[in-house]
Protein backbone atom coordinates (compact mmCIF):
# COMPACT_ATOMS: atom_id res chain seq x y z
CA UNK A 1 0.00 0.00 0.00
CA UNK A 2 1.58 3.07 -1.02
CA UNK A 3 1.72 6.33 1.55
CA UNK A 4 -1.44 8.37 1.58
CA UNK A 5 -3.32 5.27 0.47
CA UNK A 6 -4.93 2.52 2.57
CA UNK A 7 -6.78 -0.44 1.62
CA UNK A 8 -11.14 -0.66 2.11
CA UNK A 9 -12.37 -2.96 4.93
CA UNK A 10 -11.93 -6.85 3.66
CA UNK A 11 -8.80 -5.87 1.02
CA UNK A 12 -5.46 -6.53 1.49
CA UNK A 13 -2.56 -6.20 -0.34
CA UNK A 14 0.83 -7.29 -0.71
CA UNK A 15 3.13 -5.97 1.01
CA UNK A 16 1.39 -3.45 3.13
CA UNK A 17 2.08 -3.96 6.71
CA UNK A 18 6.04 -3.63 5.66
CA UNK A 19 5.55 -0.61 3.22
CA UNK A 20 2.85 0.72 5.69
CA UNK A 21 5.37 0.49 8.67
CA UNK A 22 8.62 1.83 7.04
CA UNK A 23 6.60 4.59 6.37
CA UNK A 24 5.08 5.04 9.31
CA UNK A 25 8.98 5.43 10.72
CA UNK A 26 10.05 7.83 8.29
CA UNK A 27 7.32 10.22 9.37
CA UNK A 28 7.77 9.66 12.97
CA UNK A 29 11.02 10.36 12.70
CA UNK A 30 10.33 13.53 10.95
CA UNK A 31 8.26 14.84 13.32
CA UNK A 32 10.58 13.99 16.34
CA UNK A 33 12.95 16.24 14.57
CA UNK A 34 10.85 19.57 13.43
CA UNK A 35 8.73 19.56 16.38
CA UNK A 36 9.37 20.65 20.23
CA UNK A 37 7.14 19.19 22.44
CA UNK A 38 6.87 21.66 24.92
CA UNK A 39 6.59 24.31 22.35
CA UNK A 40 4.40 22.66 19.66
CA UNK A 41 1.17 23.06 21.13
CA UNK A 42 1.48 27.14 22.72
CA UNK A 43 2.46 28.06 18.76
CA UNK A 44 -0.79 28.92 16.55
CA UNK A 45 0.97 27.42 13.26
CA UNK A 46 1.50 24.29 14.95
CA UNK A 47 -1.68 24.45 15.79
CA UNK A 48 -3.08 23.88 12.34
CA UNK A 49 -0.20 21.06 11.61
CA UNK A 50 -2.71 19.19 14.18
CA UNK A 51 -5.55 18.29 12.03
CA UNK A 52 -2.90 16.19 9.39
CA UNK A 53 -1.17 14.72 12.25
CA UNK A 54 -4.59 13.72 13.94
CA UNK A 55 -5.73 12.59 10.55
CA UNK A 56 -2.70 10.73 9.37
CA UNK A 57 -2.38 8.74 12.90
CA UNK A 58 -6.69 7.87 12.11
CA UNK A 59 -5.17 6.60 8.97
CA UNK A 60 -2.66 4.12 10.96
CA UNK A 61 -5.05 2.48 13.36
CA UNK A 62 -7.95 2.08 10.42
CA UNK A 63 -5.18 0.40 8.34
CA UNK A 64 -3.92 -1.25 11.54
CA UNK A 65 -7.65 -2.75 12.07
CA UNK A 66 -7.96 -3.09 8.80
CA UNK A 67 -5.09 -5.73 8.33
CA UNK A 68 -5.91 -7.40 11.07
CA UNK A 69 -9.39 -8.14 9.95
CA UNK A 70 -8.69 -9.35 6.49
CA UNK A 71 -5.35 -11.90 8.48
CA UNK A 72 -7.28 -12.98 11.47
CA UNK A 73 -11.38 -12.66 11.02
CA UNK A 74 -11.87 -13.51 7.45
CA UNK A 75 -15.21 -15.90 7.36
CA UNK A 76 -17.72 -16.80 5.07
CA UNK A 77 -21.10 -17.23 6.63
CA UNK A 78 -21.89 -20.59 4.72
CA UNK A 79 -18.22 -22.31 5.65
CA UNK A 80 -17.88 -22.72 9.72
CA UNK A 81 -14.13 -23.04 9.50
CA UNK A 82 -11.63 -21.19 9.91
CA UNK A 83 -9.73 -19.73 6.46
CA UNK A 84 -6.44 -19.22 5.86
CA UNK A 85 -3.89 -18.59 2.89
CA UNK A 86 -2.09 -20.72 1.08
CA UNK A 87 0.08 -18.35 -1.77
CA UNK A 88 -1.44 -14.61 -0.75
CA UNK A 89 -3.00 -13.06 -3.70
CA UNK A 90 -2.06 -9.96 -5.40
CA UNK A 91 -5.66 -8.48 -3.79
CA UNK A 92 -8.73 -9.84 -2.28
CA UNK A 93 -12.14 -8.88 -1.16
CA UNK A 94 -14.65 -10.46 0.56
CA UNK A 95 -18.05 -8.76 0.87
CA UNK A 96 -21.29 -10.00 1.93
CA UNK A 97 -19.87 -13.94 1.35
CA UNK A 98 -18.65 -13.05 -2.17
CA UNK A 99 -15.19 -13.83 -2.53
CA UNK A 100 -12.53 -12.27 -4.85
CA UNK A 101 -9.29 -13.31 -5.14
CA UNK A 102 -6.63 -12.11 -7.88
CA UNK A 103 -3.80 -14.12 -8.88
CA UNK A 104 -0.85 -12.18 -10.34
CA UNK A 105 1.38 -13.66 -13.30
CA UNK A 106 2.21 -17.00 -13.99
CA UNK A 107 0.68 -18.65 -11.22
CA UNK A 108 -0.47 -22.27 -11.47
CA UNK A 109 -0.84 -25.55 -10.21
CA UNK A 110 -0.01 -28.28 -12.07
CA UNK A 111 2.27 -30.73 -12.26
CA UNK A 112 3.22 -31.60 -16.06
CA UNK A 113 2.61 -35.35 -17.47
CA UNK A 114 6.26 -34.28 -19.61
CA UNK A 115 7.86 -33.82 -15.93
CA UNK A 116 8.77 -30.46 -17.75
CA UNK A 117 6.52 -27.94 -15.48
CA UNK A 118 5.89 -28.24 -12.09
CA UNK A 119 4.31 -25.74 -9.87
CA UNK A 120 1.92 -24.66 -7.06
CA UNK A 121 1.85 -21.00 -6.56
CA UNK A 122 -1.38 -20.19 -7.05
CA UNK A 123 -3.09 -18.45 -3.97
CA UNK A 124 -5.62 -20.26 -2.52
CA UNK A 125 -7.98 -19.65 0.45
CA UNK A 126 -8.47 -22.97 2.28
CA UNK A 127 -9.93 -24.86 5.06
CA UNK A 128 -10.13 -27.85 6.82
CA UNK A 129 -13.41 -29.42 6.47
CA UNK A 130 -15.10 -32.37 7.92
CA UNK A 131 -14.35 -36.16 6.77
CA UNK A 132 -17.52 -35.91 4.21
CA UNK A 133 -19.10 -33.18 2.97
CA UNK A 134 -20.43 -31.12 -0.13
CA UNK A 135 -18.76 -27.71 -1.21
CA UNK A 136 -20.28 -25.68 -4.17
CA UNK A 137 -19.95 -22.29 -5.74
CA UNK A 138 -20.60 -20.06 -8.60
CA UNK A 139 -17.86 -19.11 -10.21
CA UNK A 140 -16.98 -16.29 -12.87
CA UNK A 141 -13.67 -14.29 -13.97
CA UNK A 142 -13.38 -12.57 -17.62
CA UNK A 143 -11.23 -15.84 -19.57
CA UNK A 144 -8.63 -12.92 -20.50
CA UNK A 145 -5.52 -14.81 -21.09
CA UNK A 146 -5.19 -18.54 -21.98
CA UNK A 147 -5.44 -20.62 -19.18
CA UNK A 148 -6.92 -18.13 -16.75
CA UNK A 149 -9.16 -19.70 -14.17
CA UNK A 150 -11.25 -20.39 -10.61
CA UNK A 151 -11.44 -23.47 -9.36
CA UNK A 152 -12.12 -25.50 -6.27
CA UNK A 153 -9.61 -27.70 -4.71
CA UNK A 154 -8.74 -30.42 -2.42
CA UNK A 155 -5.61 -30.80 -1.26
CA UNK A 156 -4.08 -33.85 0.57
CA UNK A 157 -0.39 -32.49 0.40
CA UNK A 158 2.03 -31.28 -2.71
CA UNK A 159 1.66 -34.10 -4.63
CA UNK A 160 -1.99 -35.41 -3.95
CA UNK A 161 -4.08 -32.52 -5.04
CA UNK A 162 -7.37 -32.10 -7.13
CA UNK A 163 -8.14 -28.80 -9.08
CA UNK A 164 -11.91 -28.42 -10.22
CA UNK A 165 -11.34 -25.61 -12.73
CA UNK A 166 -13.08 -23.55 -14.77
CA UNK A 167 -10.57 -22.64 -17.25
CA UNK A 168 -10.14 -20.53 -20.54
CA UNK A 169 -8.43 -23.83 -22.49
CA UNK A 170 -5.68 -23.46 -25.56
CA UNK A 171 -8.62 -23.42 -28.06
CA UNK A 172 -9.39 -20.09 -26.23
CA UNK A 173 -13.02 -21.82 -24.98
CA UNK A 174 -14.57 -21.55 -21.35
CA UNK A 175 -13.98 -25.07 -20.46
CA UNK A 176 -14.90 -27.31 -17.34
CA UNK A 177 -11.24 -28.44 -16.36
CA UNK A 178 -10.63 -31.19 -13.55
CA UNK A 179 -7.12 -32.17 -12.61
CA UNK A 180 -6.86 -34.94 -10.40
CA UNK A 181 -3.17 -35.48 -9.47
CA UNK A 182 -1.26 -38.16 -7.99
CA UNK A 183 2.36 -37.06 -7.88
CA UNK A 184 1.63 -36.26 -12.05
CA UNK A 185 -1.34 -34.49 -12.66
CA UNK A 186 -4.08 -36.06 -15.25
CA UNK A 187 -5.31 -33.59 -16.93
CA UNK A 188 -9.34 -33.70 -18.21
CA UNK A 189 -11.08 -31.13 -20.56
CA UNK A 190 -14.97 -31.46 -20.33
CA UNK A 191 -17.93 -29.32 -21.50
CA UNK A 192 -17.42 -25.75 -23.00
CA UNK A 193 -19.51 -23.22 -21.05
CA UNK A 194 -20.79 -20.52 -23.26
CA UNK A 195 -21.22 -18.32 -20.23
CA UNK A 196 -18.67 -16.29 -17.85
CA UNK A 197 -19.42 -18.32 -15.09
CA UNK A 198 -20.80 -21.65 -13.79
CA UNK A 199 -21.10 -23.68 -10.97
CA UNK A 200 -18.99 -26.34 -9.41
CA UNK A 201 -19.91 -28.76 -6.62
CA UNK A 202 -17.96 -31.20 -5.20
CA UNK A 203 -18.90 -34.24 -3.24
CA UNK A 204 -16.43 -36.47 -0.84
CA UNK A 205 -18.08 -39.58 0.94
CA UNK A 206 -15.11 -41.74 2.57
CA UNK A 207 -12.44 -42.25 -0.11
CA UNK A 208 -14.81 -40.90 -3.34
CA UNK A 209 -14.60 -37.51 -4.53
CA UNK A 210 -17.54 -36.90 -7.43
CA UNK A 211 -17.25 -33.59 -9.45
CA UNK A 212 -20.22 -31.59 -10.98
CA UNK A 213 -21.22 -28.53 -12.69
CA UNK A 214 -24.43 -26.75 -13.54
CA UNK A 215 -25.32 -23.65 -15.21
CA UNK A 216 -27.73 -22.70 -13.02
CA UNK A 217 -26.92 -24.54 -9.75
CA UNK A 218 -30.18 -26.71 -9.47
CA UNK A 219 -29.56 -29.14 -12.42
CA UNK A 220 -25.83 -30.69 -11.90
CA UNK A 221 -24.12 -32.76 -13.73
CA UNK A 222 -21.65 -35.46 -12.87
CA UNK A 223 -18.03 -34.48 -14.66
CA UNK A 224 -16.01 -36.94 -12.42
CA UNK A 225 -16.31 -40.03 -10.06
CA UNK A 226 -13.48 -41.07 -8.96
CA UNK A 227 -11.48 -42.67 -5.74
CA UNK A 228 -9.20 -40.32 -3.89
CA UNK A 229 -7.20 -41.24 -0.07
CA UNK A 230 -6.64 -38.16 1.81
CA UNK A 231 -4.25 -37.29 4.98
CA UNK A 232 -5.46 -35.98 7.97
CA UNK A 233 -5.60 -32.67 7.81
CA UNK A 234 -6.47 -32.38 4.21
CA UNK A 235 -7.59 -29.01 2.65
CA UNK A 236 -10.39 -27.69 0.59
CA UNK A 237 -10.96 -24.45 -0.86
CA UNK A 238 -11.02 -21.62 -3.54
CA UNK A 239 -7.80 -21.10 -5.96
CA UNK A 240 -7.12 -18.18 -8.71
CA UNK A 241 -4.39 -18.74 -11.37
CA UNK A 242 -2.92 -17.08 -14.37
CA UNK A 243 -0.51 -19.47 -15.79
CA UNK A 244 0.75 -17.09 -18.83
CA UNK A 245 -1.51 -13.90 -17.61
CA UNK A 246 -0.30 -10.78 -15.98
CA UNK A 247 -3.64 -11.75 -13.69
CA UNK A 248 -6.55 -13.03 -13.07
CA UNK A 249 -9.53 -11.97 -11.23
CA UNK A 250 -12.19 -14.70 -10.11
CA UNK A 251 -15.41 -14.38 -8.08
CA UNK A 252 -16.97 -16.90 -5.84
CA UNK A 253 -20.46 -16.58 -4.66
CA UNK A 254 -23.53 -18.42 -3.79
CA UNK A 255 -20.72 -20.68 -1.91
CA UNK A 256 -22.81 -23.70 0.12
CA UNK A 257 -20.83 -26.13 2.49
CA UNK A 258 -22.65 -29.19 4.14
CA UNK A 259 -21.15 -31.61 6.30
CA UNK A 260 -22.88 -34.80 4.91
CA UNK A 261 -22.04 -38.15 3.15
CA UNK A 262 -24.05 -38.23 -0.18
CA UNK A 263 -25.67 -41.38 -1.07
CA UNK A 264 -26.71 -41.15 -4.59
CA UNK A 265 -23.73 -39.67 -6.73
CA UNK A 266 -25.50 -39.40 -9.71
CA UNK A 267 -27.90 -37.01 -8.07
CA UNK A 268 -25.38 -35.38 -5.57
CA UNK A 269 -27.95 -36.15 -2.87
């Protein structure tokens, strides 16, 4: 965050509590040095150097609140867990359970059949959610720059992973991506999506993860159905990436969590 600037209730960016603090010094310091205490407040001019002073030290502790909201109290209503980074973003928001998160450049994760490319950079806001459950969301970004896209993940460590994407592919289409990997990633292009944004769902009872998507979250359809051992302590949550991008911004709304075993995977009931 540069000087003068702060970020809005629920953003954060990178880098601000160091930029925000070696500021904070150099200003200090330059007040310790042009101003008297026992002088300062009996001279009228000094008096009107108040109001900035008062006003840049308001700035400070809103910033200082600020940070410590989006570190420490981020929630979504829907998810009773507590959230966390993995990879910050460049920026977030989070406002009235929509999240946003933007990836910066070439952020991925993947881990390359060719054993050419592997990485896991991608920022991703996780949790740690109950043996079985069912996670959805609606999910939306722009499809700027090949291979942008949101996705939903669960992560047993950093080389048991699976990305539920939604993905601008190399034909340039909005594609329903899901990479399941198992120290090499298998890679699976399924349906184009002719809209901006869709939603995902995914189910895990015991060791079965099934993968859905619908276009207008009451009609799903099954995408994947597949077996899947997790650690304790596995992760789920919300990624952004922009493998050859500058960035990408992604939206998730109309997020649901339950803490149930489905019994019916072609229904997702």
């Amino acid at each position: 965050m540069k000087f003068g600037s702060f970020a809005p209730a629920g953003v954060l960016e990178k880098g601000t509590s160091s930029e925000f603090s070696a500021q904070t010094g150099v200003f200090l310091n330059f007040v310790h040095a042009k101003i008297r205490p026992h002088t300062f407040l009996n001279s009228t001019k000094n008096r009107s150097f108040m109001k900035p002073l008062l006003f840049f030290f308001i700035l400070l502790a809103v910033s200082i609140k600020t940070e410590a909201q989006s570190a420490d109290q981020l929630a979504i209503k829907a998810i009773p867990k507590k959230l966390y980074w993995e990879n910050k973003p460049e920026k977030f928001s989070l406002k009235a359970d929509v999240l946003t998160i933007i990836s910066g450049e070439k952020t991925d994760m993947f881990r390359d059949p060719n054993v050419t490319y592997n990485t896991d950079n991608a920022p991703k806001l996780l949790f740690k959610p109950d043996d079985n459950f069912v996670l959805s969301a609606c999910i939306e970004h722009s499809f700027t720059h090949k291979w942008d896209g949101g996705a939903i993940v669960i992560k047993s460590d950093s080389l048991n992973w699976i990305k539920f994407c939604f993905e601008k592919d190399y034909t340039g289409a909005k594609r329903v991506v899901s990479v399941v990997t198992k120290n090499i990633s298998d890679d699976c292009n399924s349906v184009e999506i002719s809209a901006n944004k869709v939603f995902y769902k995914i189910a895990k009872a015991d060791n079965v993860i099934t993968l859905y998507y619908s276009t207008n979250g009451v009609k799903w359809f099954l995408v994947r159905h597949l077996q899947f051992d997790v650690k304790p302590g596995f992760e789920v949550g919300f990624l952004s990436q922009s493998p050859t991008g500058t960035k990408c911004e992604v939206k998730f709304s109309k997020i649901k969590y339950q803490a149930i075993k489905i019994k019916d995977p072609y229904l997702g009931e």
